[in-house]
Protein backbone atom coordinates (compact mmCIF):
# COMPACT_ATOMS: atom_id res chain seq x y z
CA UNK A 1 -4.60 -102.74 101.49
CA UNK A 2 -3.30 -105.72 103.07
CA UNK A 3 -0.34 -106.47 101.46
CA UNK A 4 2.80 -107.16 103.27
CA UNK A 5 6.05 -105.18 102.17
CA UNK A 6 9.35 -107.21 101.60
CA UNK A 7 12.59 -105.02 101.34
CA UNK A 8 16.34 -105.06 101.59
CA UNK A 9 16.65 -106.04 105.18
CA UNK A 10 13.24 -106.05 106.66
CA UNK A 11 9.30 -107.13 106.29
CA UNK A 12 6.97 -105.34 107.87
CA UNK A 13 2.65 -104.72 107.16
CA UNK A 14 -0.24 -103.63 109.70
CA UNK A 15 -0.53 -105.82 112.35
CA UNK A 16 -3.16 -108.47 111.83
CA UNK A 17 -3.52 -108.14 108.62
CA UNK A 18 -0.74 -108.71 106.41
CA UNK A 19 1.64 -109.36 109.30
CA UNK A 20 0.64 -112.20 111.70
CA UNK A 21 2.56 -114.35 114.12
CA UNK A 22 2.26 -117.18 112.31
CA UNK A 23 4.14 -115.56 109.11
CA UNK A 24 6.57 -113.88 111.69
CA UNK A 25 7.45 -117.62 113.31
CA UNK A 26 8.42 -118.57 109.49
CA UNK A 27 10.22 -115.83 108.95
CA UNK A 28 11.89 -116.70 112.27
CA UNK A 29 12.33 -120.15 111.39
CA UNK A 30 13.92 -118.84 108.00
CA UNK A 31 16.62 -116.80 109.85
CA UNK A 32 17.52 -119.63 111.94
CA UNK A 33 17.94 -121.50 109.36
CA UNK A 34 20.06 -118.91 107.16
CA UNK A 35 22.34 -118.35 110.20
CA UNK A 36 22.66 -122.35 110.33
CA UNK A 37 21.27 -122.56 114.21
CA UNK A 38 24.17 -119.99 115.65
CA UNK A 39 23.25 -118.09 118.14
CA UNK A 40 20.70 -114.87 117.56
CA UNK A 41 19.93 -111.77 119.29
CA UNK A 42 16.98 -110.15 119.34
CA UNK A 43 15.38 -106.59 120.71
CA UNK A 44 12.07 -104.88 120.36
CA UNK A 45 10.57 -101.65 120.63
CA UNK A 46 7.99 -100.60 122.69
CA UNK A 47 4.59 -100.57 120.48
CA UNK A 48 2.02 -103.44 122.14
CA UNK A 49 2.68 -105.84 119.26
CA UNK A 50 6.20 -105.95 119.66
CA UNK A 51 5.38 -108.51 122.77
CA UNK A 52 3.49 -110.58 120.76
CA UNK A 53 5.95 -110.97 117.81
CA UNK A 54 8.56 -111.23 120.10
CA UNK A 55 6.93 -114.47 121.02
CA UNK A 56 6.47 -115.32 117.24
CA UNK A 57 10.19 -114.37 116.62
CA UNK A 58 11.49 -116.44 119.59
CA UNK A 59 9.87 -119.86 118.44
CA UNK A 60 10.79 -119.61 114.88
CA UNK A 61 14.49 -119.22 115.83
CA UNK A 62 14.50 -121.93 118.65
CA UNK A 63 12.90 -124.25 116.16
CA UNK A 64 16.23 -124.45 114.21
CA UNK A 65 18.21 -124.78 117.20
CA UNK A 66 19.37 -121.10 117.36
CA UNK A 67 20.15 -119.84 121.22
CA UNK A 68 18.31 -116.79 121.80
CA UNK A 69 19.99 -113.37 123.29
CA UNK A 70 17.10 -111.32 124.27
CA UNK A 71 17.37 -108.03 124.90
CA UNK A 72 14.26 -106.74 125.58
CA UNK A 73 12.99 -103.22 125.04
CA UNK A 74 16.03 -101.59 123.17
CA UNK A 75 17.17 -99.90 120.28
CA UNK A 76 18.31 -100.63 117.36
CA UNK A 77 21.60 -99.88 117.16
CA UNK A 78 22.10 -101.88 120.31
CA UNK A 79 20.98 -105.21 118.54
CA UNK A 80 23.87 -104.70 115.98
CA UNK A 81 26.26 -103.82 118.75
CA UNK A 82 25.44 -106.64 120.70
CA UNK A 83 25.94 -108.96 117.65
CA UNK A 84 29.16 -108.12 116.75
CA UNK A 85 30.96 -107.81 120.69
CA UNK A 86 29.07 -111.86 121.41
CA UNK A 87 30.02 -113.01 117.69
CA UNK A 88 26.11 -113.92 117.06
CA UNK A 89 25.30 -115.12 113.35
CA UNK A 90 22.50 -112.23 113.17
CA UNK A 91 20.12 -110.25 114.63
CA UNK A 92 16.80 -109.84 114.61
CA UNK A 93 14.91 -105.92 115.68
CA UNK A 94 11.51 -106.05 115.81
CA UNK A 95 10.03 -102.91 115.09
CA UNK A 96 8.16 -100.65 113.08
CA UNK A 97 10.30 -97.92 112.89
CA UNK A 98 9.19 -94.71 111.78
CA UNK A 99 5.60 -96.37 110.74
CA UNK A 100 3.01 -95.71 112.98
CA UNK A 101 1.40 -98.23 115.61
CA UNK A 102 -1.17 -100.05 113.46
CA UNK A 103 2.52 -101.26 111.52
CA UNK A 104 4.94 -103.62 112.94
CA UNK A 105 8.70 -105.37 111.42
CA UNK A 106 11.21 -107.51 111.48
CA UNK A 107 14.44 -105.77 110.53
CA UNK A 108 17.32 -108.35 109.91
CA UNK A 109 20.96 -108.34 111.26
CA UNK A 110 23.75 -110.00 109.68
CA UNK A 111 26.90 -111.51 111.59
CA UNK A 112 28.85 -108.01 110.87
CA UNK A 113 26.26 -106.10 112.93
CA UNK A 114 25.17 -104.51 109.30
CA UNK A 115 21.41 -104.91 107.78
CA UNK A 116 21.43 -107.62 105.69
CA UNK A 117 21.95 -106.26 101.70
CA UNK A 118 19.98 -107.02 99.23
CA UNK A 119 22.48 -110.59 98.55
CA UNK A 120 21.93 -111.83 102.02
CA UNK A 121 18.22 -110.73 101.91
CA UNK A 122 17.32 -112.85 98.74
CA UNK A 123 19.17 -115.70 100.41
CA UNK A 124 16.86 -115.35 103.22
CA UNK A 125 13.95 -114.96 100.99
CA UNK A 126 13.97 -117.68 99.11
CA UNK A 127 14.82 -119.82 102.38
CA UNK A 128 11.48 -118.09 103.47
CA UNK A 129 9.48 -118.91 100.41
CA UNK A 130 10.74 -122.73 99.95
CA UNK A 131 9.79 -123.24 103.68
CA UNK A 132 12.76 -125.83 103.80
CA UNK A 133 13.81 -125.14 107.61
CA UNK A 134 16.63 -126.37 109.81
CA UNK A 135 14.62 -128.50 112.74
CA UNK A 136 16.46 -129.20 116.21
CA UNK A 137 15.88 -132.39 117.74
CA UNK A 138 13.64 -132.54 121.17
CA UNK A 139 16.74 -133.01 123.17
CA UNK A 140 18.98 -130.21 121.61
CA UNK A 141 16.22 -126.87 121.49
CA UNK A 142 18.59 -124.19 122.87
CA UNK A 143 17.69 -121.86 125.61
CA UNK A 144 16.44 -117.98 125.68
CA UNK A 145 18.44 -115.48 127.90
CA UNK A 146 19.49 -112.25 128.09
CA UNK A 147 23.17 -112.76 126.97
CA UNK A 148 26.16 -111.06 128.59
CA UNK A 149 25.57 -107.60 129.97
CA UNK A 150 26.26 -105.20 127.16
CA UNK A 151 24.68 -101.47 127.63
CA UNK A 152 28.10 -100.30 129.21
CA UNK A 153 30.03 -101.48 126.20
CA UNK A 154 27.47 -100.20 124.08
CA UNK A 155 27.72 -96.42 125.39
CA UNK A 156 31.54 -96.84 125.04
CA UNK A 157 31.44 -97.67 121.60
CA UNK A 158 29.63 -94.84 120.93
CA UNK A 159 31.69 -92.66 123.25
CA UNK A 160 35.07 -93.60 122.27
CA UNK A 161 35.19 -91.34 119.07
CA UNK A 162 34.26 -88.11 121.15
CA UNK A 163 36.09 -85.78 122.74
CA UNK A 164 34.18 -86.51 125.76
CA UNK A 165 35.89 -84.36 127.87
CA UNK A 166 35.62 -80.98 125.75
CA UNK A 167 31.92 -81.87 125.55
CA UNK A 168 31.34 -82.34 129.52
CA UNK A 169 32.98 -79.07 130.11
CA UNK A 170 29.66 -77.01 128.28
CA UNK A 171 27.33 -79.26 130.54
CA UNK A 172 24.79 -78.70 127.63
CA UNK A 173 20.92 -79.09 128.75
CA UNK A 174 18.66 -80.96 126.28
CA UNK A 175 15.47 -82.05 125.73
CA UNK A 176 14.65 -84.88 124.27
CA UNK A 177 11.36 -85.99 123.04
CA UNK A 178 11.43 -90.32 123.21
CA UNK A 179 7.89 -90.61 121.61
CA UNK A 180 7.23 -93.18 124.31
CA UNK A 181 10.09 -95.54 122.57
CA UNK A 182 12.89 -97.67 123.57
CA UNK A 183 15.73 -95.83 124.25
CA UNK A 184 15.37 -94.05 127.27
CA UNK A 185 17.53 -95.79 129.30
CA UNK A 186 20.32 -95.92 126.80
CA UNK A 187 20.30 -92.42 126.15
CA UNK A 188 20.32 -92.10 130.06
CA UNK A 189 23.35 -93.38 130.42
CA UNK A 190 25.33 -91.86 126.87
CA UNK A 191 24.21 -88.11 128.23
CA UNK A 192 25.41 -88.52 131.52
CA UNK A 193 28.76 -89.85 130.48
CA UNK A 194 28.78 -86.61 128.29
CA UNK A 195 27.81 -84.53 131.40
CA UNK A 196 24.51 -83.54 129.69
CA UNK A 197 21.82 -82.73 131.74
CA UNK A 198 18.34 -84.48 130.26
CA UNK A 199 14.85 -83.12 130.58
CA UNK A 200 13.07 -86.35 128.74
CA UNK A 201 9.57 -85.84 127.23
CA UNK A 202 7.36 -88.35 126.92
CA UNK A 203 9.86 -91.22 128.20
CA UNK A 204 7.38 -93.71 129.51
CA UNK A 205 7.57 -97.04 127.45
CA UNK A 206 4.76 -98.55 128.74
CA UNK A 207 2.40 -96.30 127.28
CA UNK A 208 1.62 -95.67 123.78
CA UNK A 209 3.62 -93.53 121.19
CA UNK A 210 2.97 -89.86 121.93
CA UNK A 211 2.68 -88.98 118.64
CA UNK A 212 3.65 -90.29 114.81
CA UNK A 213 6.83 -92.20 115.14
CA UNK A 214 8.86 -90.16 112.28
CA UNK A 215 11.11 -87.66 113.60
CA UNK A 216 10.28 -84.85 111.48
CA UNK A 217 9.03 -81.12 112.05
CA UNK A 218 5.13 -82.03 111.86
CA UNK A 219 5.95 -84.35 114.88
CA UNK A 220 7.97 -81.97 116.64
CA UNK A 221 5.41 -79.50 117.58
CA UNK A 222 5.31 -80.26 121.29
CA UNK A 223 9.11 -80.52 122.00
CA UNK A 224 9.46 -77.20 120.56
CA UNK A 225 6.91 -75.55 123.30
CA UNK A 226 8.41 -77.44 125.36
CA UNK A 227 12.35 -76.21 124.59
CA UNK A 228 10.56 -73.12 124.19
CA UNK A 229 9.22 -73.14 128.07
CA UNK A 230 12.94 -74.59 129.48
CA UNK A 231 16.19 -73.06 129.37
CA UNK A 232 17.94 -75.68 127.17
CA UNK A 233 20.35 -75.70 124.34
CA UNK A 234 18.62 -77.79 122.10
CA UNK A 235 15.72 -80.24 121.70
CA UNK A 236 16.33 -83.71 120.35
CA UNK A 237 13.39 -86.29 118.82
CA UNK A 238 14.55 -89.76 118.94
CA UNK A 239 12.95 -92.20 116.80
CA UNK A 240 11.16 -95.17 118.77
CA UNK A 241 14.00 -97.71 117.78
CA UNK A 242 16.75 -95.39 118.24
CA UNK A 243 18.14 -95.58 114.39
CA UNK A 244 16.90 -91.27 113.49
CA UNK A 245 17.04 -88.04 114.47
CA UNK A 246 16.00 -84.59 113.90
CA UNK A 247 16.27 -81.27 116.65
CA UNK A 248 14.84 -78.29 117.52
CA UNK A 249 17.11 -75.21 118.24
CA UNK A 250 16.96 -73.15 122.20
CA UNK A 251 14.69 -70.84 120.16
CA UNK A 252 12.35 -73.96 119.59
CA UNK A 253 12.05 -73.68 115.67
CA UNK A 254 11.63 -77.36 114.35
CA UNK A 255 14.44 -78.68 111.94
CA UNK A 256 13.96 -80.47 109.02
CA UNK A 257 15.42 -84.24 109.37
CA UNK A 258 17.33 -83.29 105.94
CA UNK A 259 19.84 -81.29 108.16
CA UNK A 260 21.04 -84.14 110.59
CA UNK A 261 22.89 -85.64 107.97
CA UNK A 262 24.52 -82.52 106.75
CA UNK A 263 25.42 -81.38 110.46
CA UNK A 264 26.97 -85.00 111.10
CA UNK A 265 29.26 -84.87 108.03
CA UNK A 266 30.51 -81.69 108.51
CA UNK A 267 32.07 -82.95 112.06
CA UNK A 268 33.04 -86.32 110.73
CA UNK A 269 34.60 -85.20 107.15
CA UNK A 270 36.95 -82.41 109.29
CA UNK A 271 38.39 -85.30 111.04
CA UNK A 272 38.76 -88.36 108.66
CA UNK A 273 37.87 -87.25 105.12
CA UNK A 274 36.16 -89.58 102.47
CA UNK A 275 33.06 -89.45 100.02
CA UNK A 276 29.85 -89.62 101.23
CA UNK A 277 27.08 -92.35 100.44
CA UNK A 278 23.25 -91.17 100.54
CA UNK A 279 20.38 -92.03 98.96
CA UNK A 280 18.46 -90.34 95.65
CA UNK A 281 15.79 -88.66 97.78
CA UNK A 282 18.20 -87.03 99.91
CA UNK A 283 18.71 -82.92 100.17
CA UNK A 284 21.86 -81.46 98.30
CA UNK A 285 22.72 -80.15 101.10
CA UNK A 286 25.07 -82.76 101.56
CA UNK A 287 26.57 -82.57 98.38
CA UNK A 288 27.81 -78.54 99.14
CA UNK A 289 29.49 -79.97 102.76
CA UNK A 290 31.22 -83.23 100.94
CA UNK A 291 32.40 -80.67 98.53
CA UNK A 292 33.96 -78.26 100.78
CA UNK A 293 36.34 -81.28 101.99
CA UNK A 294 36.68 -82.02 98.31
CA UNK A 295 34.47 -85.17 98.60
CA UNK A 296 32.12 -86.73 96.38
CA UNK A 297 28.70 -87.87 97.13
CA UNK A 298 27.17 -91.14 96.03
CA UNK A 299 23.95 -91.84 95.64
CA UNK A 300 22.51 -95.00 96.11
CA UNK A 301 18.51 -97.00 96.18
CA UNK A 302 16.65 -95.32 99.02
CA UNK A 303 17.05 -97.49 102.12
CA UNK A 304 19.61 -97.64 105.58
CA UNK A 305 20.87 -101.65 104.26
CA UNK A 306 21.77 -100.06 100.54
CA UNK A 307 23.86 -96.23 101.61
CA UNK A 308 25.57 -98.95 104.81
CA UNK A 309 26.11 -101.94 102.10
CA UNK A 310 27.61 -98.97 99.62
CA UNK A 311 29.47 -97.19 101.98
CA UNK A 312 31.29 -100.30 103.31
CA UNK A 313 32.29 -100.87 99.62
CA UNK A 314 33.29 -97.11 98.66
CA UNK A 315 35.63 -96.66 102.11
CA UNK A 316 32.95 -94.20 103.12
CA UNK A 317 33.12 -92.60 107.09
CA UNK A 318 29.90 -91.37 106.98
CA UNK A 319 27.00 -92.33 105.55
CA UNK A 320 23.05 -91.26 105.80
CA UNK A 321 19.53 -90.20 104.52
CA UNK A 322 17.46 -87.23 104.22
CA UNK A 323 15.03 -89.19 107.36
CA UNK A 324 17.69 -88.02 109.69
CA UNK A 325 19.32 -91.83 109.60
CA UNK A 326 23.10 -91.40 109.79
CA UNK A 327 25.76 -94.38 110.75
CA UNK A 328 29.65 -92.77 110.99
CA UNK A 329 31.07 -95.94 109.54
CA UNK A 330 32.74 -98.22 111.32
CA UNK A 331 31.74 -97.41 114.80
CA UNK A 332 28.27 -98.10 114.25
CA UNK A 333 27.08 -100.11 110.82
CA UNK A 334 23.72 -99.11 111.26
CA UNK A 335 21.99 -95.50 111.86
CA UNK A 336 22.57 -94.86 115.32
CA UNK A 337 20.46 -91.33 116.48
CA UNK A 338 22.89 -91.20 119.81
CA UNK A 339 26.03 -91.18 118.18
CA UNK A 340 24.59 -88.43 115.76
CA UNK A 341 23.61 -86.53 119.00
CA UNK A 342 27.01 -87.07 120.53
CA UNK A 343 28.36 -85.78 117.31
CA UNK A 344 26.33 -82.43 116.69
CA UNK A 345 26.95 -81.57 120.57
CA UNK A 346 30.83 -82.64 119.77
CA UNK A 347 30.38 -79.93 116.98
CA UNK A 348 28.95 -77.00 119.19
CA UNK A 349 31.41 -77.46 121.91
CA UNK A 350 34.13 -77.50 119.55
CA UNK A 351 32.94 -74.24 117.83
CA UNK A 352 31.43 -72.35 120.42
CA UNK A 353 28.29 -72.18 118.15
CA UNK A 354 24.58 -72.37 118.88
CA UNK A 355 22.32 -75.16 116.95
CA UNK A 356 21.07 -72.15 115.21
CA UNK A 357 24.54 -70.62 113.69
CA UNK A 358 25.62 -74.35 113.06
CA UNK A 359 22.38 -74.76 110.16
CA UNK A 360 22.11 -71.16 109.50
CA UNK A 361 25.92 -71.73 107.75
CA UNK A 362 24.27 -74.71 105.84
CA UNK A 363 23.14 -74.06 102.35
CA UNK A 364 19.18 -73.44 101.94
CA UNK A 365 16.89 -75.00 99.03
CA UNK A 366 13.50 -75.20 99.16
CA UNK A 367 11.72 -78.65 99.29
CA UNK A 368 8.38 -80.25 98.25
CA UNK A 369 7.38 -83.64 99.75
CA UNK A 370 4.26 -85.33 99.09
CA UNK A 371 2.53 -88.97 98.82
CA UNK A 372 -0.49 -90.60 96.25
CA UNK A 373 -1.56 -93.50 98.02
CA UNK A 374 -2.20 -96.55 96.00
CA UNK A 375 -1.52 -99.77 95.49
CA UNK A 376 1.45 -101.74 94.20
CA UNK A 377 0.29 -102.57 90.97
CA UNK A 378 -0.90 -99.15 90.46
CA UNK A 379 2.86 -97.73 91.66
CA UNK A 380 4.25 -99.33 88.92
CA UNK A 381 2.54 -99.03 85.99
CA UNK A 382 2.50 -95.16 87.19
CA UNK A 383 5.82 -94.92 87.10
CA UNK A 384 6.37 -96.75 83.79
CA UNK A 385 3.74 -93.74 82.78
CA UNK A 386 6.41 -91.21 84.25
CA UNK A 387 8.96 -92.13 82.82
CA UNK A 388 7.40 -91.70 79.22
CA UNK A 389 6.34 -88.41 80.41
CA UNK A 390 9.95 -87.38 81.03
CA UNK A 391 11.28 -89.19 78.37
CA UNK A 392 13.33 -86.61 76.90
CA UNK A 393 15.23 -85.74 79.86
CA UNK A 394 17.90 -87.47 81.14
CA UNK A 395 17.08 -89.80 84.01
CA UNK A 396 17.83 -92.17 87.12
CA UNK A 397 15.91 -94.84 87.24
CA UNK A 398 18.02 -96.87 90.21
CA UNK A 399 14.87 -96.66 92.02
CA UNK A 400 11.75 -95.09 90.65
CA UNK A 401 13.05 -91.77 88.47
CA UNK A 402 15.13 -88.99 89.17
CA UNK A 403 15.71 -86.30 86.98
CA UNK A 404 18.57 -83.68 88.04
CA UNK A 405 18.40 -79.97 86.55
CA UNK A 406 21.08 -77.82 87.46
CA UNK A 407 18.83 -75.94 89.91
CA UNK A 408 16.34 -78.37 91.27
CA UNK A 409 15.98 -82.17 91.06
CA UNK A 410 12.56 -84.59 90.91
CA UNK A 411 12.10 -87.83 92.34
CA UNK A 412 9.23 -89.93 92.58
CA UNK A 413 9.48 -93.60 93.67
CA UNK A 414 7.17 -96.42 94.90
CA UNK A 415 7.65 -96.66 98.79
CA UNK A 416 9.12 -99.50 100.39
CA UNK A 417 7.25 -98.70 103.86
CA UNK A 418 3.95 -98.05 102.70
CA UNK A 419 1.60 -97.96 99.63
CA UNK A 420 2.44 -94.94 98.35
CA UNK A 421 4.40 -93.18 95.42
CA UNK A 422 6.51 -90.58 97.15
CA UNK A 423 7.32 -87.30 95.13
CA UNK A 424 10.43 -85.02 96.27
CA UNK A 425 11.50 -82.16 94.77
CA UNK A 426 14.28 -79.72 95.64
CA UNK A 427 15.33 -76.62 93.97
CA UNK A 428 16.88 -73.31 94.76
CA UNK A 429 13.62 -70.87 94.19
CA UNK A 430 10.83 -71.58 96.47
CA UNK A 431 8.77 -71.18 93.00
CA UNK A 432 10.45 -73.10 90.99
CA UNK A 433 10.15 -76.04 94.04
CA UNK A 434 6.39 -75.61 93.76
CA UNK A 435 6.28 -75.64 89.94
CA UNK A 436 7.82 -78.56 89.70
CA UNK A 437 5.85 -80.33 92.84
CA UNK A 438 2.65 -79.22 91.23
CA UNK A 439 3.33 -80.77 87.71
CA UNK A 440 4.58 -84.18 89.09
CA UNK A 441 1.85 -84.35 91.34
CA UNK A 442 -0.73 -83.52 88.69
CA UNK A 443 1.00 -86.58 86.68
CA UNK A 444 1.14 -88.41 89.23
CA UNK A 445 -2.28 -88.78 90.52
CA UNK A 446 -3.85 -88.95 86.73
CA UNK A 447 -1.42 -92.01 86.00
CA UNK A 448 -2.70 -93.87 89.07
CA UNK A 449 -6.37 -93.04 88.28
CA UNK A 450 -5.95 -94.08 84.88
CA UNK A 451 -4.04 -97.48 86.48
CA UNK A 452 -7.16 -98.96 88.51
């Protein structure tokens, strides 16, 4: 399957197949352009390719006469601070994210530090696809450097909407599993300033990822023997770029990346109410913790550029995704897994509470996740199948179909990340979770056999 995938924000495919330096240099080239040769900054993750594109990335935006900030080996989050404190026109993280080391990216920045929504994005696009570039004379090709120093600022940003010193006074002990990724040294520096003692796991950059990228509780298996072994108050797993979350109590029991969002609001909505803006995949959960601040939840496409782009519109303070993404808006306009850290251990100093009472007061459903590979074509003309299926129930179709009982809800939608359909389903049975699961799956799976 080589195809590359194009979303809001971002293009990424396996390396060397559908995504190859000389597509990245375009695609370089085409952000130059869009940002009409203003300066750019750029950061990477750690995964071997990374270099390479990095390269790819760097010519494409010179070519248009764009000066080049280059951060290095960094988060995320970092990129988007860094574009908004020099006044860049955009950004430019290459990474693969959660996708795992045979994938690579290019996730785009605009000028407000935000991922580019889906306006910006088509403007891109089609600058992309009509190949009609901005081209610097010989004389005029800008320079590369590594800008202004900006990690101190950085951790300040995300400090300055702590109570810092409440937090330093626990002197928590964590562990924190860095799959090998990029933000070591930034986390480093937050956790100190919060008087945090760190006991990293697998922390070495250089190497390769330790494990799947995704924070989630099939990945977590060796940070919880290893919180289990140490006398810590909670693990941490930090995605490779920095943007997701998910922890592991002192008892070492693996969390589900559904509750980081949940745990987030709860701190943020006590101190400066508003709706919250998720996406249609993500646990209800949420929806019980908005509600006992008498806030709404909104539901948007799944993706970080569509819940930021939404919440931005709605007035939103917080908004996130069931992947353990969450951005407390407007300190940090893109999902920022330090901040959420900062915020959760905020939460537990505050309260006196353990990791463990904090989720054990969160509601509990039961949830079903599960993939059919396959390819786009087949995606679709599955889901057009689906939604005949479930024709006579009422339905959200913003982005596959969703279909909301009073008890449980369904959704099954063609990835954006990979070639798969992805089928979710919630409920507040355990059975009734699996009865539904089953039957979509079942559908599923015949509707893309019948498709090739």
């Amino acid at each position: 399957m080589r195809e590359l995938k194009i979303g809001t924000s971002w293009v990424r495919g396996v390396v060397g197949e559908a995504l190859t330096p000389e597509l990245v240099v375009d695609f370089g080239c085409a952000f130059g352009t869009w940002t009409q040769g203003t300066p750019v900054v750029i950061g990477r993750d750690s995964r071997r390719s990374s270099t390479m594109f990095r390269s790819a990335v760097v010519a494409g935006l010179l070519s248009p006469g764009c000066e080049v900030f280059d951060l290095g080996v960094c988060p995320t989050p970092l990129v988007s601070f860094a574009v908004r404190e020099w006044g860049c026109g955009g950004g430019i993280s290459i990474t693969g994210s959660h996708n795992n080391y045979r994938w690579n990216a290019l996730k785009f920045i605009g000028p407000d530090g935000t991922p580019l929504n889906p306006v910006r994005s088509r403007e891109l696009f089609d600058i992309y696809h009509g190949s009609t570039f901005l081209t610097a004379s010989r004389d005029s090709l800008p320079s590369v450097c590594s800008g202004p120093a900006v990690l101190d600022r950085y951790v300040q940003n995300l400090l300055n909407p702590l109570h810092v010193d409440i937090i330093r006074k626990q002197q928590f002990k964590l562990a924190v599993d860095f799959c090998n990724g990029a933000c070591l040294s930034v986390a480093e520096c937050f956790l100190e300033a919060l008087g945090c003692q760190l006991k990293a796991l697998n922390e070495d950059s250089s190497n390769e990822f330790a494990h799947s990228p995704a924070p989630t509780k099939e990945n977590m298996g060796q940070l919880s023997h290893f919180v289990r072994k140490l006398d810590v108050d909670l693990g941490a797993a930090i995605n490779v770029d920095g943007d997701r979350v998910a922890f592991v109590t002192k008892e070492g029991v693996p969390l589900s990346s559904e509750v980081t969002l949940p745990l987030v609001a709860r701190n943020r909505l006590q101190r400066r109410p508003s709706l919250v803006v998720t996406n249609l995949s993500t646990s209800r959960m949420i929806d019980v913790v908005a509600a006992e601040r008498g806030q709404e939840v909104l539901r948007t496409a799944v993706g970080e550029s569509h819940v930021v782009d939404r919440g931005f519109d709605e007035g939103a303070t917080i908004v996130g995704e069931g992947s353990g993404g969450v951005a407390a808006l407007p300190i940090t306009p893109t999902f920022d897994g330090l901040l959420s850290l900062g915020l959760v251990l905020e939460t537990m100093a505050l309260t006196g509470k353990t990791l463990s009472e904090l989720t054990s007061d969160l509601p509990h459903f039961h949830m079903r996740k599960g993939t059919v590979r396959c390819l786009p074509v087949q995606a679709y003309r599955a889901l057009d199948g689906l939604r005949r299926v479930y024709s006579g129930i009422p339905a959200d179709l913003t982005d596959g179909i969703r279909i909301d009982w009073e008890d449980a809800w369904l959704h099954i939608r063609s990835s954006s990340t990979e070639p798969v359909l992805r089928i979710i389903v919630e409920a507040e049975e355990g059975e009734r979770a699996e009865s539904i699961f089953d039957e979509a799956m079942s559908k599923t799976v015949a509707l893309v056999k019948e498709s090739q």
